[in-house]
C-alpha atoms as a PDB file:
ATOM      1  CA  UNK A   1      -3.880  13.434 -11.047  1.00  0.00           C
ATOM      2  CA  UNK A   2      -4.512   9.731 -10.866  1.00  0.00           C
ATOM      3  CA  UNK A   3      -7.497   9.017  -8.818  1.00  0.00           C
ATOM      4  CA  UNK A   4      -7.130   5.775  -6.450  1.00  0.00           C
ATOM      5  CA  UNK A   5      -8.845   3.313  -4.563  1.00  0.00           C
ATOM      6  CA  UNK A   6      -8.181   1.735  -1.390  1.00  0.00           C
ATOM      7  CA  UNK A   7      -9.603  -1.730  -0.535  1.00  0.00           C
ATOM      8  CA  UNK A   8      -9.000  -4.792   1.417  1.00  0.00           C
ATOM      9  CA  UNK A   9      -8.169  -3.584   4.946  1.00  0.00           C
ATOM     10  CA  UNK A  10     -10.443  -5.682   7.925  1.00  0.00           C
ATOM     11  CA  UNK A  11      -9.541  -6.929  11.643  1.00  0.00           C
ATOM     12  CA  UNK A  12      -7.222  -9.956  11.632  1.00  0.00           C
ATOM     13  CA  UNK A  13      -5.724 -11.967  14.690  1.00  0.00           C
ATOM     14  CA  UNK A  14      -1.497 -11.464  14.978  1.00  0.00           C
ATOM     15  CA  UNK A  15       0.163 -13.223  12.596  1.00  0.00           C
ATOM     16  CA  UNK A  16      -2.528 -13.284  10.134  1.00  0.00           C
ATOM     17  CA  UNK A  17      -2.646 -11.935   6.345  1.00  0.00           C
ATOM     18  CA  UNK A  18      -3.949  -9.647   4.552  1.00  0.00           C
ATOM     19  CA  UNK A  19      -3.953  -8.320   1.053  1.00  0.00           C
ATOM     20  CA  UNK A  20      -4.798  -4.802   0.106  1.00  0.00           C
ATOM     21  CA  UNK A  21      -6.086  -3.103  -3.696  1.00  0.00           C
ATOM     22  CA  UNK A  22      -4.941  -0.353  -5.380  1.00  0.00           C
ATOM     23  CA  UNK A  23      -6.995   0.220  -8.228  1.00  0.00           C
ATOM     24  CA  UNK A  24      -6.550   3.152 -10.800  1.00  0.00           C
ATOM     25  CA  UNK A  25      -8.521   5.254 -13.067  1.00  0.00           C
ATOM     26  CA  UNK A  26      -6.594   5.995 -16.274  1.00  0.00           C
ATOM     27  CA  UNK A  27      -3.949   4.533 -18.383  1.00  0.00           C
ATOM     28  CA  UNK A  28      -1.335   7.005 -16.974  1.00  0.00           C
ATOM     29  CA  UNK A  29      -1.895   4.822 -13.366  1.00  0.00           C
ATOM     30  CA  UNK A  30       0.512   2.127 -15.240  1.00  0.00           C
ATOM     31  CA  UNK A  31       3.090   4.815 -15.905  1.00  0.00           C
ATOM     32  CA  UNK A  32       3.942   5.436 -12.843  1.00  0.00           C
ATOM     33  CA  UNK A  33       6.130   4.603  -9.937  1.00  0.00           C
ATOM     34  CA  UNK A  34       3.161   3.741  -7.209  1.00  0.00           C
ATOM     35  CA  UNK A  35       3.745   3.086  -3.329  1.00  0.00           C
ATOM     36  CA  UNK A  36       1.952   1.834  -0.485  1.00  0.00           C
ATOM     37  CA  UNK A  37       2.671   4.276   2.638  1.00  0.00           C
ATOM     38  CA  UNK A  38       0.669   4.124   5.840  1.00  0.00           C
ATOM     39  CA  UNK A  39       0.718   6.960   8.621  1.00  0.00           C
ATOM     40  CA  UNK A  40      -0.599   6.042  12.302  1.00  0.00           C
ATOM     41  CA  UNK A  41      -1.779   8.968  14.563  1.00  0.00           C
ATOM     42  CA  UNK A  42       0.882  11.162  15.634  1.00  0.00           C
ATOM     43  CA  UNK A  43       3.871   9.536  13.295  1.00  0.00           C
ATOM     44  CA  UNK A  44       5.110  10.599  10.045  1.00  0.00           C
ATOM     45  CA  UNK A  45       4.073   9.236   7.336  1.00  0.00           C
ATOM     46  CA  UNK A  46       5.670   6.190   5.638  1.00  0.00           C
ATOM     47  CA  UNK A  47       6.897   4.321   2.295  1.00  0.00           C
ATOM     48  CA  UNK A  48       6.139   0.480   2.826  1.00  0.00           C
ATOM     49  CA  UNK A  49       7.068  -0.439  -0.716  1.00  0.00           C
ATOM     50  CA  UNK A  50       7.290   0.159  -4.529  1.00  0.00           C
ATOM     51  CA  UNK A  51       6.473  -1.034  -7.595  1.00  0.00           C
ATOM     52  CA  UNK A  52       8.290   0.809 -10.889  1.00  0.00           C
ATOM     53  CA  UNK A  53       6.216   0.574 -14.299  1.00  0.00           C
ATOM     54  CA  UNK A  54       8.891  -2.069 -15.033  1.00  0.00           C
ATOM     55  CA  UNK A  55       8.306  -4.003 -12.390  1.00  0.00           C
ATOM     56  CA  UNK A  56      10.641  -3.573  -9.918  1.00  0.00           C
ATOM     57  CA  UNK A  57       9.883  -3.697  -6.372  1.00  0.00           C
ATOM     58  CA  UNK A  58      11.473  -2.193  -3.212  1.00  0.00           C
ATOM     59  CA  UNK A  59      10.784  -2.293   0.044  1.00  0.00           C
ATOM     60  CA  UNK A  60      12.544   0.598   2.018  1.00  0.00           C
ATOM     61  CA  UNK A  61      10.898   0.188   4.867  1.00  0.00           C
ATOM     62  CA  UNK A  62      12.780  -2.260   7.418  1.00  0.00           C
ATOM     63  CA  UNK A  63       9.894  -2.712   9.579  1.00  0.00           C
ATOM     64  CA  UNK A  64       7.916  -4.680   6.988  1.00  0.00           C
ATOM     65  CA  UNK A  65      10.693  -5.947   4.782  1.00  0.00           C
ATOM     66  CA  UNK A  66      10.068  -9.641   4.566  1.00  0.00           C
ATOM     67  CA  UNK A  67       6.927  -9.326   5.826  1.00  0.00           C
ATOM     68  CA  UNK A  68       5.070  -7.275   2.835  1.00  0.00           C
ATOM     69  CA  UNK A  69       4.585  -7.577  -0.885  1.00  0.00           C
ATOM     70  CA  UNK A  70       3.762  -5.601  -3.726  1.00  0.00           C
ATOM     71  CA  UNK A  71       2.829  -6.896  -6.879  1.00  0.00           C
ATOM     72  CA  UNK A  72       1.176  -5.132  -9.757  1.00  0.00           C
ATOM     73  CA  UNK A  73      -1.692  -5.927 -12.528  1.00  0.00           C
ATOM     74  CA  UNK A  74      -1.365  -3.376 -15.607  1.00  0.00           C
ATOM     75  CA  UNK A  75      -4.469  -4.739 -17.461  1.00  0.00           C
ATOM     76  CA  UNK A  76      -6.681  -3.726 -14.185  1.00  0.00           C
ATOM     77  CA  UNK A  77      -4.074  -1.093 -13.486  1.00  0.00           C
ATOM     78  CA  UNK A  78      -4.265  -2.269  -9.766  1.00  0.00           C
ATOM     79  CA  UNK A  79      -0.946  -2.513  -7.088  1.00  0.00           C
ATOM     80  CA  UNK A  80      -1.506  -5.228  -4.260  1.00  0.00           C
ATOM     81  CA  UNK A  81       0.442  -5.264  -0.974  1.00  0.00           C
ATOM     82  CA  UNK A  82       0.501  -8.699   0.348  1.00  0.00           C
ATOM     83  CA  UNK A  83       0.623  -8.738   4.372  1.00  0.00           C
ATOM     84  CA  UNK A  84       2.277 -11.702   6.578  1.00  0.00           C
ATOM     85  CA  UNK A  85       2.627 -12.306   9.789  1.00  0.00           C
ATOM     86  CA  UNK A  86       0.815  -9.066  11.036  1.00  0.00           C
ATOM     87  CA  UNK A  87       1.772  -7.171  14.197  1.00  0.00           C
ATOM     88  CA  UNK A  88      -0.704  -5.314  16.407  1.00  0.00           C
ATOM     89  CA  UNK A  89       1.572  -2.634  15.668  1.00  0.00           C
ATOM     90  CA  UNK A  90       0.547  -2.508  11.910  1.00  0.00           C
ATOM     91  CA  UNK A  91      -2.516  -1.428  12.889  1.00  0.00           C
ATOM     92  CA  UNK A  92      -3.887   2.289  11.249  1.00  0.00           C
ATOM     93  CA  UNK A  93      -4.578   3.116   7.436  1.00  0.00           C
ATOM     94  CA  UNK A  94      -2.629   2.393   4.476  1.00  0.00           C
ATOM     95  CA  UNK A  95      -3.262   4.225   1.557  1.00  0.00           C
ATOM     96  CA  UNK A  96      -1.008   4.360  -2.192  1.00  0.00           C
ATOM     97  CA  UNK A  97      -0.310   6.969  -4.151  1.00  0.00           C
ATOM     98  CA  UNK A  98       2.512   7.718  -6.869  1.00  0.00           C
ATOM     99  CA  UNK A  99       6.154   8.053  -5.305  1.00  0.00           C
ATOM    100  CA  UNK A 100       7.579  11.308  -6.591  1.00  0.00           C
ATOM    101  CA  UNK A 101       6.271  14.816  -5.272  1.00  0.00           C
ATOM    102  CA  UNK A 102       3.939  16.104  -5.738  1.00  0.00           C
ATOM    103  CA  UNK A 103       1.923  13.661  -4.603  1.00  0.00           C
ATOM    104  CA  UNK A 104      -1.418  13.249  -6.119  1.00  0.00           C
ATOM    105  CA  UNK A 105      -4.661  14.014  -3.691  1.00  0.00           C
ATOM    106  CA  UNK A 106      -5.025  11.464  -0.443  1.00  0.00           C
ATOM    107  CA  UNK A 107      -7.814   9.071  -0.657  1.00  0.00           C
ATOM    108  CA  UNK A 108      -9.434   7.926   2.206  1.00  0.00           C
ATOM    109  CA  UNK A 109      -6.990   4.739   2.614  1.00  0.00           C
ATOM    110  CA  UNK A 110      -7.971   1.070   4.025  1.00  0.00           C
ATOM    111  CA  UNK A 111      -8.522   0.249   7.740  1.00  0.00           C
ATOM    112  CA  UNK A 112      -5.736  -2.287   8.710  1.00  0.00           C
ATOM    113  CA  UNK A 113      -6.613  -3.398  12.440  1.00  0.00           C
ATOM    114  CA  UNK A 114      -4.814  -5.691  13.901  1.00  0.00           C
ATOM    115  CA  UNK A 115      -5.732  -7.697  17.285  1.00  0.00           C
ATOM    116  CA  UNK A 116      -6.423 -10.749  19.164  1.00  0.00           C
END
């Protein structure tokens, strides 16, 4: 398993930014396919985006497309998500973790709270 930590989550106003970490242990974190998925309380849980070892990025989810980013740093074998114009209704944790099951153990994910 690739172990993973979550950082960069905080309270913004609407429409703010923020821009999360997802930093690695291991060489193997830069051979992977790795996503950034959030779940809020009583929903299931769900793919924002992801970043291939080759650097290709999608973005299945449509209620973020355009709004997030991913980008990826092999040499600190860390994956970013880059959040604009935040909703109140992004609000909950967002965690990463490789996108192919079975999924490697669930950290405890970043706080994103949104609200004015």
């Amino acid at each position: 398993q690739v172990q993973r930590v979550e950082s960069g989550g905080g309270v913004v106003q609407p429409g703010g930014s923020l821009k999360l970490s997802c930093t690695g242990s291991g060489p193997v974190f830069n051979d992977k396919a790795m996503g950034w998925y959030r779940q809020a309380p009583g929903k299931q849980r769900e793919l924002l985006g992801l970043r291939t070892p080759g650097g290709t990025t999608t973005n299945p989810s449509a209620s973020v497309r355009g709004r997030f980013t991913l980008s990826r740093d092999r040499a600190t074998r860390t994956l970013y998500i880059h959040m604009t114009d935040l909703k109140p209704q992004d609000t909950t944790v967002y965690f990463c973790n490789k996108t192919t099951i079975p999924f490697d153990s669930w950290g405890q994910g970043t706080q994103v709270t949104v609200s004015s």
